[in-house]
N, C-alpha and C. Protein backbone atom coordinates (compact mmCIF):
# COMPACT_ATOMS: atom_id res chain seq x y z
N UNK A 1 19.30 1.78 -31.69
CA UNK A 1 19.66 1.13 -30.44
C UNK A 1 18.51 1.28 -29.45
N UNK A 2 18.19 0.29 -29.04
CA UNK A 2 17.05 0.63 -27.79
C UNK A 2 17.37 1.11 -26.39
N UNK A 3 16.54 1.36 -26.04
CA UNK A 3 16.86 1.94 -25.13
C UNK A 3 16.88 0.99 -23.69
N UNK A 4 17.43 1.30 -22.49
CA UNK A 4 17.77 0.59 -21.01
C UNK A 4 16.47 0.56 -20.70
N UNK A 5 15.90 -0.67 -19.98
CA UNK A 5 14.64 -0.26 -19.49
C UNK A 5 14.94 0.34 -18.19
N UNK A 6 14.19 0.87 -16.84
CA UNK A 6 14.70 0.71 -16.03
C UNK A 6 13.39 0.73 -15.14
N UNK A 7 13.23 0.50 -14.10
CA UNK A 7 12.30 -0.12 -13.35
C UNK A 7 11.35 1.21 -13.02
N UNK A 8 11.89 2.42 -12.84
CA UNK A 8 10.70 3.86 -13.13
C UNK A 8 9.80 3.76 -14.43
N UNK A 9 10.31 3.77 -15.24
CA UNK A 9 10.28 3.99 -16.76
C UNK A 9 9.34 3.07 -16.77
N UNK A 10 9.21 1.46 -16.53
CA UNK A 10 8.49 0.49 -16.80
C UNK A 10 7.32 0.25 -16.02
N UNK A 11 7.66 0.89 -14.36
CA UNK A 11 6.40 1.00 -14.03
C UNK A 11 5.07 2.05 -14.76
N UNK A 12 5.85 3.34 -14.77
CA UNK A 12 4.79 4.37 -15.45
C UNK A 12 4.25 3.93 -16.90
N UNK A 13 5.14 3.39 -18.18
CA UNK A 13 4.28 2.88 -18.90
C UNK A 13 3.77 1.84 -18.63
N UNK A 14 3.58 1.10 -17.82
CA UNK A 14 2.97 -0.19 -17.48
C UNK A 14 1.40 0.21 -16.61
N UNK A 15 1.44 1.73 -16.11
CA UNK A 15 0.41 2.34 -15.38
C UNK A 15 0.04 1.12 -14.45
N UNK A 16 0.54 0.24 -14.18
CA UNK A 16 0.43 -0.69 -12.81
C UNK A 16 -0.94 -1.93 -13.20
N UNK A 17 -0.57 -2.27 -14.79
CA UNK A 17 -1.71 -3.04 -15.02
C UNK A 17 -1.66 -4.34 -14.27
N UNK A 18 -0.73 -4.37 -13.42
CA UNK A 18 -1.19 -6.21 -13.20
C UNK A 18 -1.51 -5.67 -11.30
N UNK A 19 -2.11 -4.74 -11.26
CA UNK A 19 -2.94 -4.59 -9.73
C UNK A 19 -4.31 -4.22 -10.63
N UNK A 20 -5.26 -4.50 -9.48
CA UNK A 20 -6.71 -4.40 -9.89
C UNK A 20 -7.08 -2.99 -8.91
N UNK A 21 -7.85 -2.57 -9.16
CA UNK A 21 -8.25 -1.47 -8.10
C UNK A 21 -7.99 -1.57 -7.06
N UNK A 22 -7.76 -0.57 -5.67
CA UNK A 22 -7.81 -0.93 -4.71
C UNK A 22 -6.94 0.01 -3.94
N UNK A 23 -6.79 -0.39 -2.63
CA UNK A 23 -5.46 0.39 -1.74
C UNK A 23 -4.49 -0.50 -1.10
N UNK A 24 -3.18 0.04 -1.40
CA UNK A 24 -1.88 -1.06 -1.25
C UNK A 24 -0.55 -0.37 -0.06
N UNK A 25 -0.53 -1.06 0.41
CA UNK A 25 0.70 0.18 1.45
C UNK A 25 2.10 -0.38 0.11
N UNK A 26 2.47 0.97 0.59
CA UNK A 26 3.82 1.10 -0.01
C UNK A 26 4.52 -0.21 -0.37
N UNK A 27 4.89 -0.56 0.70
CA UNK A 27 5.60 -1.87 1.44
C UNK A 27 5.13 -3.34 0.22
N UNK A 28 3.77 -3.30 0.39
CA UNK A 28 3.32 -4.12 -0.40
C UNK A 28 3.30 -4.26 -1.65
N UNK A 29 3.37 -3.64 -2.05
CA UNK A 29 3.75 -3.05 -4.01
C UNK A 29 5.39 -3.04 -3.85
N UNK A 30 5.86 -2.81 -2.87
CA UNK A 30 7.53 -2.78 -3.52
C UNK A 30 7.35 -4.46 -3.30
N UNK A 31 6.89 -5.14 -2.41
CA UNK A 31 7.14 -6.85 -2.58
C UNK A 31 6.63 -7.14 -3.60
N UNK A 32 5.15 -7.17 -4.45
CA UNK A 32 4.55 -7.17 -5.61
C UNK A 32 5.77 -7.27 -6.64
N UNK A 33 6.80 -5.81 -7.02
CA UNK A 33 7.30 -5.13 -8.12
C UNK A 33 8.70 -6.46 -8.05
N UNK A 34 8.95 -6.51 -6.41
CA UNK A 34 10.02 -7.33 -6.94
C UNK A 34 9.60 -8.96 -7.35
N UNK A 35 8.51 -8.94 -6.61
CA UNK A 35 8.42 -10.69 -7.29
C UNK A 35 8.13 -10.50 -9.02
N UNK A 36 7.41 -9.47 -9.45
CA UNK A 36 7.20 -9.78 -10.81
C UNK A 36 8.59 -9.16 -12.15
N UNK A 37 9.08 -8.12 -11.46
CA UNK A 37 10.42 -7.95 -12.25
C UNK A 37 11.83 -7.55 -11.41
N UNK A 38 12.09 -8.69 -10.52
CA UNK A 38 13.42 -8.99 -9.96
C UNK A 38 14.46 -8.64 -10.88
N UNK A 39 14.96 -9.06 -12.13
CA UNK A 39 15.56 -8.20 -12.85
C UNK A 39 15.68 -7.13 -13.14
N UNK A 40 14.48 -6.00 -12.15
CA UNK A 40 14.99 -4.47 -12.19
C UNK A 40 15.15 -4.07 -10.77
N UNK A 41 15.52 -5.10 -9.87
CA UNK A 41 15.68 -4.80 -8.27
C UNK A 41 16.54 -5.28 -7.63
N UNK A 42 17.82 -4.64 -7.72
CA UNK A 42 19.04 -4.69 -7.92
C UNK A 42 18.75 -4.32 -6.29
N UNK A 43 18.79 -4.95 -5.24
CA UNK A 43 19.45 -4.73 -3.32
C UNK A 43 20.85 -3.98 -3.44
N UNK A 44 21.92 -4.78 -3.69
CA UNK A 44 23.26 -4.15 -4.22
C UNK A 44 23.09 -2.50 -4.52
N UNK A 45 22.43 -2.31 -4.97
CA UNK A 45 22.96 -0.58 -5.78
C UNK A 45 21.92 0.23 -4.54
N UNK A 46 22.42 1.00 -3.85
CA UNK A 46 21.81 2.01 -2.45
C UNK A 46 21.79 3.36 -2.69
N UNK A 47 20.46 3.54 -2.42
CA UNK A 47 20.12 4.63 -2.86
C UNK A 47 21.19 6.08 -1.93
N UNK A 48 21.69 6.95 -2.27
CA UNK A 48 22.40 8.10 -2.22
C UNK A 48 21.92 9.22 -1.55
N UNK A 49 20.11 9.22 -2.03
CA UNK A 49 19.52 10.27 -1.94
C UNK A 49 19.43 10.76 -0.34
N UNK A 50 19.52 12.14 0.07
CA UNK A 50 19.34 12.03 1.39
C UNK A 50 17.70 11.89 1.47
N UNK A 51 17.38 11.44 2.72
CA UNK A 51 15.76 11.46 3.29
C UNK A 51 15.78 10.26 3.98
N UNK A 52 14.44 9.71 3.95
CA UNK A 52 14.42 8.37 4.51
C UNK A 52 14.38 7.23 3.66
N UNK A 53 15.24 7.63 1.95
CA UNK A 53 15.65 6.33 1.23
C UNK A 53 17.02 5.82 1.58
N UNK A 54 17.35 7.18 2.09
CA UNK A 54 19.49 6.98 2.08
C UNK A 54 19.77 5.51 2.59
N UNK A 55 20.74 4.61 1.59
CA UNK A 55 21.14 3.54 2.05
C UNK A 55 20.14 2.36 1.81
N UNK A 56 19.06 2.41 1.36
CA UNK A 56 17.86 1.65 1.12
C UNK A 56 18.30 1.44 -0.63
N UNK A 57 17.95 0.22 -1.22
CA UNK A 57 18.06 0.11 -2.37
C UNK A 57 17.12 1.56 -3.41
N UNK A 58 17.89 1.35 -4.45
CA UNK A 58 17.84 2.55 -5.21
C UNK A 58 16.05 1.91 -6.21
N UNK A 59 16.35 0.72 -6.47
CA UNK A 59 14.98 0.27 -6.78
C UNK A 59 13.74 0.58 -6.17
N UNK A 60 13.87 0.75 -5.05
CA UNK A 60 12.75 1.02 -4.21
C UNK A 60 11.94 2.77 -4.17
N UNK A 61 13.34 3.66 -4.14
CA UNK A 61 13.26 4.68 -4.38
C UNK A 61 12.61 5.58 -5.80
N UNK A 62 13.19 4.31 -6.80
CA UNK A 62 12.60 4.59 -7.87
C UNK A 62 10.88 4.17 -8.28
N UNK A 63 10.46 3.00 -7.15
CA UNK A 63 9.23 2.86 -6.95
C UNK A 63 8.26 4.13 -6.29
N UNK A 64 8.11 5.10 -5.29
CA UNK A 64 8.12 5.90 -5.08
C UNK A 64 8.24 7.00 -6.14
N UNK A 65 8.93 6.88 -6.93
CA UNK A 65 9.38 7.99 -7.77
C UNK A 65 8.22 7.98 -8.69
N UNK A 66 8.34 6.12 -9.22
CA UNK A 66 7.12 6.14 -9.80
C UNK A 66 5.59 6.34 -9.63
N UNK A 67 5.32 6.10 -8.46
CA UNK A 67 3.90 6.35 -8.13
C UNK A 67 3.28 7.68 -7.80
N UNK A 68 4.55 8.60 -7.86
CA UNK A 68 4.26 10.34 -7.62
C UNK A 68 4.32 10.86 -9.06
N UNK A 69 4.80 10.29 -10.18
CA UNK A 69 4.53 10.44 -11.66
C UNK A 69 3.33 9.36 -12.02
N UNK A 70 2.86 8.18 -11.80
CA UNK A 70 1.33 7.85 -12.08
C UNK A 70 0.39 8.72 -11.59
N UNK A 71 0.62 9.25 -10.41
CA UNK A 71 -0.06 10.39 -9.47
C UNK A 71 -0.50 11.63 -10.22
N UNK A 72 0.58 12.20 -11.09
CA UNK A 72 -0.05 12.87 -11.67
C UNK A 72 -0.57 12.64 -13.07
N UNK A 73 -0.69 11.55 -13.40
CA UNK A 73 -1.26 10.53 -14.38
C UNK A 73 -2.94 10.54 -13.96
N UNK A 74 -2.86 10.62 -13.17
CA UNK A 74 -4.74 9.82 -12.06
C UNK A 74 -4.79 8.62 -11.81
N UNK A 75 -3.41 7.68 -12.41
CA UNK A 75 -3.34 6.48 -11.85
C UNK A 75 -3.42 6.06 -10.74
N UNK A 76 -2.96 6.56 -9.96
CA UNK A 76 -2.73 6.60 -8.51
C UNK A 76 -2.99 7.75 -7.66
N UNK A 77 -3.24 7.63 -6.55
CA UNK A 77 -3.43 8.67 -5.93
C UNK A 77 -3.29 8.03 -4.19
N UNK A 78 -2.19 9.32 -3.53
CA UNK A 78 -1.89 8.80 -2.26
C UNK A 78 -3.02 9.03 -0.80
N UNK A 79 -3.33 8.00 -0.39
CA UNK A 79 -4.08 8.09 0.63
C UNK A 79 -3.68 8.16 2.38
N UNK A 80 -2.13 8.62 1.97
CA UNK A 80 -1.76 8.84 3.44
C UNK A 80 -0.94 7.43 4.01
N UNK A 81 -0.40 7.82 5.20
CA UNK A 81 0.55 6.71 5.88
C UNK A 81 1.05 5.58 4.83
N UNK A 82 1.95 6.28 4.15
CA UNK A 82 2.33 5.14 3.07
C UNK A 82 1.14 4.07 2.03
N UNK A 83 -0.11 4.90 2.38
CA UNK A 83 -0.85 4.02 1.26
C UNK A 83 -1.25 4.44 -0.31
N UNK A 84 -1.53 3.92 -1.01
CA UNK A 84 -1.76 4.23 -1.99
C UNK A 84 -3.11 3.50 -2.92
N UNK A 85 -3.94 4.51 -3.73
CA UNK A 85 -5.04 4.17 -4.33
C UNK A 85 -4.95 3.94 -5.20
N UNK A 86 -5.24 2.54 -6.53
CA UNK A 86 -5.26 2.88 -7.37
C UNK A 86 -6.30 3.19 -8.22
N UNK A 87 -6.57 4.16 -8.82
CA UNK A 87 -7.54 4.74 -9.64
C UNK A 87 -8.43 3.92 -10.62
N UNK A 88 -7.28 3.03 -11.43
CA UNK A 88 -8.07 2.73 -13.00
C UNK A 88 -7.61 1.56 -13.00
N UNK A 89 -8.22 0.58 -13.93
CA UNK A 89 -7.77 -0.99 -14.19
C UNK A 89 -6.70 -0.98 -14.46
């Protein structure tokens, strides 16, 4: 049986190949993630977590989630005020 994809999971093996080098605010990569896989960015389902996701879609949260696991990949690396670097092609 295969397994669920789910939009963490697919970013980290995907290591963010369809950006080219560069620095992206947060903001901008979650618009990026949903135009290219809207089928894993479910608005409807709100994130739980307390902080400053609570009530914010859970997709988004899991974007974040992902880029602090590419992070310690060397894929990424955070450059402050919500931006982010990416490392490698």
């Amino acid at each position: 049986m295969a397994k669920k994809l789910d939009l963490r999971t697919w970013l980290v093996e995907s290591r963010l190949f369809f950006l080219p080098k560069g620095i992206y605010a947060v903001s901008d990569l979650i618009d990026t993630i949903k135009e290219i896989v809207p089928h894993l960015c479910d608005d409807t389902i709100l994130c739980t977590h307390s902080g400053n996701t609570l009530n914010s879609p859970e997709w988004k949260h899991s974007v974040r989630w992902a880029l602090h696991e590419l992070q310690k990949l060397d894929i990424v690396e955070s450059v402050g005020d919500g931006m982010w670097k990416k490392n490698r092609k």
